[in-house]
C-alpha atoms as a PDB file:
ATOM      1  CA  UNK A   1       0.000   0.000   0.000  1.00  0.00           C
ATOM      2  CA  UNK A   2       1.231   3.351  -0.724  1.00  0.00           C
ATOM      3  CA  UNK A   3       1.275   6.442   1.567  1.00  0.00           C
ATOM      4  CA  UNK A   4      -1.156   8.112  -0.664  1.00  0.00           C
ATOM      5  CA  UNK A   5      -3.741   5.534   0.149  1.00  0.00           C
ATOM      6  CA  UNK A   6      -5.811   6.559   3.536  1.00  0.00           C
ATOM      7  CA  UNK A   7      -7.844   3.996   4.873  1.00  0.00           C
ATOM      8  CA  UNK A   8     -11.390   5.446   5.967  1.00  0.00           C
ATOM      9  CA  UNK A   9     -12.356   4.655   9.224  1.00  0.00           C
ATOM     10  CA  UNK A  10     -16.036   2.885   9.181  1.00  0.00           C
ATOM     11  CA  UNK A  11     -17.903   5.510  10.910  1.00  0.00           C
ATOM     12  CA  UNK A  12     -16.661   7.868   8.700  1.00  0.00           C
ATOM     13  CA  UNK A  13     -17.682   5.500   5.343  1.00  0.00           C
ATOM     14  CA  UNK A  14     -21.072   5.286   6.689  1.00  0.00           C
ATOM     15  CA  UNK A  15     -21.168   9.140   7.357  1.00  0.00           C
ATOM     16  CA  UNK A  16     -20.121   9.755   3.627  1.00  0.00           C
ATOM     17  CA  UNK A  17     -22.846   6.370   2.375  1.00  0.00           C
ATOM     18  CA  UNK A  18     -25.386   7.789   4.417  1.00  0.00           C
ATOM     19  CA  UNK A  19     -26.785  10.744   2.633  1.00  0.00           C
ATOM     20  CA  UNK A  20     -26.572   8.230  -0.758  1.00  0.00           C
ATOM     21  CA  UNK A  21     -28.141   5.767   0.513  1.00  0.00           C
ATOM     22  CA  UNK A  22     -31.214   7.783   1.385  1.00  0.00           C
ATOM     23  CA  UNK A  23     -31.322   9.869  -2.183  1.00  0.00           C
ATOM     24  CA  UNK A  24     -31.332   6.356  -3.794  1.00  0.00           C
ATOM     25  CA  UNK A  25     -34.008   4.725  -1.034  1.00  0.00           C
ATOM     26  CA  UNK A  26     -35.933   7.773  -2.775  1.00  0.00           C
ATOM     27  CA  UNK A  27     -35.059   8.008  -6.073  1.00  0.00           C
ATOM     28  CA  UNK A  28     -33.885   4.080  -6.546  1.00  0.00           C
ATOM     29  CA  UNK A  29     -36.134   2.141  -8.941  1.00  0.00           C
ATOM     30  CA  UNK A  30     -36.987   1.700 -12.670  1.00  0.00           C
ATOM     31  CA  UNK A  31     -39.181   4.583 -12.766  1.00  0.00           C
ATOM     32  CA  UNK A  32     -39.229   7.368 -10.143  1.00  0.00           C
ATOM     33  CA  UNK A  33     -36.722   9.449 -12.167  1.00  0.00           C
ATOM     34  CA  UNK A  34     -38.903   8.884 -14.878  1.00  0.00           C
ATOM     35  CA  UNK A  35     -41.801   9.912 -14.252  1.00  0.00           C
ATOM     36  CA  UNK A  36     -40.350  13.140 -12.627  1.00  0.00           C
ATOM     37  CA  UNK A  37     -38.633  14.101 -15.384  1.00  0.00           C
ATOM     38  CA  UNK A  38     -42.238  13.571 -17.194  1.00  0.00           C
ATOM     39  CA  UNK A  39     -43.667  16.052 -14.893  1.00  0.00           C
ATOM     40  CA  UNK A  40     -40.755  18.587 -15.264  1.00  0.00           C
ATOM     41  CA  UNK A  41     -41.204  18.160 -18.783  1.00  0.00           C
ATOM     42  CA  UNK A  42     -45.327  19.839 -18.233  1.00  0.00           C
ATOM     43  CA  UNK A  43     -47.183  16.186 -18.159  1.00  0.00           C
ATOM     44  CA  UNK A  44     -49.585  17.130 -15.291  1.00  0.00           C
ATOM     45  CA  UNK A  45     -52.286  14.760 -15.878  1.00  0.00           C
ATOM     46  CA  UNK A  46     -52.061  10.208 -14.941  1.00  0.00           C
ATOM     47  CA  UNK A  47     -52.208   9.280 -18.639  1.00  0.00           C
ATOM     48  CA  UNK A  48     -49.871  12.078 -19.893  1.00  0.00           C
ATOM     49  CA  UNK A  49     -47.754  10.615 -17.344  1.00  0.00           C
ATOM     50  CA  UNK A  50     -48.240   7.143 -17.832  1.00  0.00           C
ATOM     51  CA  UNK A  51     -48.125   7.593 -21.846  1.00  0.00           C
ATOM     52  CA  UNK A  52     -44.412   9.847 -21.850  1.00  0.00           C
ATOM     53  CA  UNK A  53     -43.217   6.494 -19.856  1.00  0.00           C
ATOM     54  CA  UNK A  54     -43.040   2.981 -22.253  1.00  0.00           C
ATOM     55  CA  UNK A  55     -43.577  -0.056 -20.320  1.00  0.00           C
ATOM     56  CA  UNK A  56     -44.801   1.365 -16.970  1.00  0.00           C
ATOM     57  CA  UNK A  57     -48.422   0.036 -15.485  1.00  0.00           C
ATOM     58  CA  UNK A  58     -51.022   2.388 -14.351  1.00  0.00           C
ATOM     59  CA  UNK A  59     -50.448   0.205 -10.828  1.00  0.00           C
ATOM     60  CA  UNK A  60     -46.938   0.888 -10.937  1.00  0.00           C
ATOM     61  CA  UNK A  61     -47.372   4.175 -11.711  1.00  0.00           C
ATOM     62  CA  UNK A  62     -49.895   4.901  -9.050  1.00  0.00           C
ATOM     63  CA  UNK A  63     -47.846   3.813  -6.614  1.00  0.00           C
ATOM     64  CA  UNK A  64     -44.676   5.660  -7.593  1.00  0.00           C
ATOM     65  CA  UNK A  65     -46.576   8.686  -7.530  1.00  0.00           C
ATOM     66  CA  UNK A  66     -47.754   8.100  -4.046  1.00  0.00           C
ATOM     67  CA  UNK A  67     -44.491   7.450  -2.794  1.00  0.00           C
ATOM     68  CA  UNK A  68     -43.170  10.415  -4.753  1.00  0.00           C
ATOM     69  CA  UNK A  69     -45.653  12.416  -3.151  1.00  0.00           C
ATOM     70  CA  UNK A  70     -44.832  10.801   0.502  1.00  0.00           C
ATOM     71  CA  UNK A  71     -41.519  12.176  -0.213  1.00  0.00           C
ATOM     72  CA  UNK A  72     -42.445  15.471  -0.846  1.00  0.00           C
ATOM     73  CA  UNK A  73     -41.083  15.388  -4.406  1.00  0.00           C
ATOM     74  CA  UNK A  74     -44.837  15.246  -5.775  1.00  0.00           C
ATOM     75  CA  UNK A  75     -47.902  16.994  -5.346  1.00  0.00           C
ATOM     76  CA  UNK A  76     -51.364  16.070  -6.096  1.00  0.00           C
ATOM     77  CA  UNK A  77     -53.672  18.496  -6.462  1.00  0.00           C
ATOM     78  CA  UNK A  78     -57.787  17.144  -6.729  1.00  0.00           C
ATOM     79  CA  UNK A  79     -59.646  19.570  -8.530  1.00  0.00           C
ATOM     80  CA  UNK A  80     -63.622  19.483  -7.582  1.00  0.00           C
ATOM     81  CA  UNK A  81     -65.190  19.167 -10.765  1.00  0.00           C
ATOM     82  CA  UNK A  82     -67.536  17.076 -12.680  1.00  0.00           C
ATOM     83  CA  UNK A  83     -65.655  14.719 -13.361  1.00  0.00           C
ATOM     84  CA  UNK A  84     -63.132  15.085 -10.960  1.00  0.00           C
ATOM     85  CA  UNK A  85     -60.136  16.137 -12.361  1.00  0.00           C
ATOM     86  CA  UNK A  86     -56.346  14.835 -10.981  1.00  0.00           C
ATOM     87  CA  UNK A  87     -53.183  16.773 -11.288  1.00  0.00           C
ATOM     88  CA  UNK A  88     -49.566  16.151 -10.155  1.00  0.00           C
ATOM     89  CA  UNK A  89     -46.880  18.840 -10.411  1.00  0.00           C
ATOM     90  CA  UNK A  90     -43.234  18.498  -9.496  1.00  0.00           C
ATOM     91  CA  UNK A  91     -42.855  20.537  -6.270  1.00  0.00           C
ATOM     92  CA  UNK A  92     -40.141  22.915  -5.705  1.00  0.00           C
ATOM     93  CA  UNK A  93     -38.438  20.502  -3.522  1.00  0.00           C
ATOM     94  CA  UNK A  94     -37.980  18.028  -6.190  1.00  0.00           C
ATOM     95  CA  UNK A  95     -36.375  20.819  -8.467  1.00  0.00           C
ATOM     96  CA  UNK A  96     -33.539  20.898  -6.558  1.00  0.00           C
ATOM     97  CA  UNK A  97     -32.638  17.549  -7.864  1.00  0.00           C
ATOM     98  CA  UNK A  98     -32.393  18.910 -11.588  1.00  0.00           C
ATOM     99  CA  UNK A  99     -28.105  19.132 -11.566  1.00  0.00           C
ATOM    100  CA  UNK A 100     -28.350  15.701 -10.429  1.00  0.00           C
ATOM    101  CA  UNK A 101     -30.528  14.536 -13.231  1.00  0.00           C
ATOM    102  CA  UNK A 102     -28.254  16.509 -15.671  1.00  0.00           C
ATOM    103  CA  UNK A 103     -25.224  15.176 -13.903  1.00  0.00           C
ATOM    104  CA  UNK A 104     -26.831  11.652 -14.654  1.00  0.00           C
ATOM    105  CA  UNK A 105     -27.932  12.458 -18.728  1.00  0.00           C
ATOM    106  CA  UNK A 106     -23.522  13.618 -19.230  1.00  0.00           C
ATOM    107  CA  UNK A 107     -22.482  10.511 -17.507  1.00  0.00           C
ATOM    108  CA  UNK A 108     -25.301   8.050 -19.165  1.00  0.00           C
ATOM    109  CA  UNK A 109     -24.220   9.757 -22.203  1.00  0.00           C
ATOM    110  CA  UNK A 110     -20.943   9.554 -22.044  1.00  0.00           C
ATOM    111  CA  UNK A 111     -21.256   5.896 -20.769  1.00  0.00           C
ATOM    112  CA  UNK A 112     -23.644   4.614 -23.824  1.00  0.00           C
ATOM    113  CA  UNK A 113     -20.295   6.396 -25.849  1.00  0.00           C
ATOM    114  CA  UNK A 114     -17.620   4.021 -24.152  1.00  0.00           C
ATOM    115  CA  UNK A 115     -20.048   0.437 -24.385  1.00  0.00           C
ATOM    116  CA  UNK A 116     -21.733   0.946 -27.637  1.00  0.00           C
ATOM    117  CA  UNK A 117     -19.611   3.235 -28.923  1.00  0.00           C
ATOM    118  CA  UNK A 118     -22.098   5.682 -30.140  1.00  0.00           C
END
């Protein structure tokens, strides 16, 4: 081993995992980045959502967007009209996470570049 190695004590690994760990308990899955990147692209309505997503359920979906909203990431607004109309909007809160989702396009990007090669 080499003196420029420094070993990382293990409460100080789990204080620099622990913040990670919770963004991805959130944000983990096939399809919570998804569908908020749907909503910050204006889909507001369950089947605008559900149709700017191929392959995801209207269960899955449903669910995501309750956990989402758990999180404080979503919110769903019930309108009282006949027939009742459903919106979700991406709160403020879940804006802050647009750097990471650019920081995540570059690297997928750049990753699809060094597999495929295109």
């Amino acid at each position: 081993m080499t003196d420029s190695v420094k070993l990382i004590k293990h409460e100080d690994c789990d204080r620099e995992m622990l913040p990670i760990r919770d963004a991805l308990d959130v944000l983990g899955g096939k399809w919570k980045i998804m569908i908020l990147i749907s909503l910050m692209h204006g889909n507001t309505r369950f089947r605008q959502i559900e149709r700017s997503i191929p392959k995801i359920s209207s269960k899955v979906l449903a669910k995501e967007l309750k956990d989402l909203e758990q999180h404080q990431l979503v919110k769903r607004t019930v309108y009282d009209e006949y027939p009742v109309r459903v919106e979700y909007t991406s709160t403020d809160y879940s804006r802050s996470i647009e750097g990471v989702l650019t920081a995540l396009h570059a690297w997928g990007s750049n990753h699809r570049k060094q597999i495929i090669g295109k």
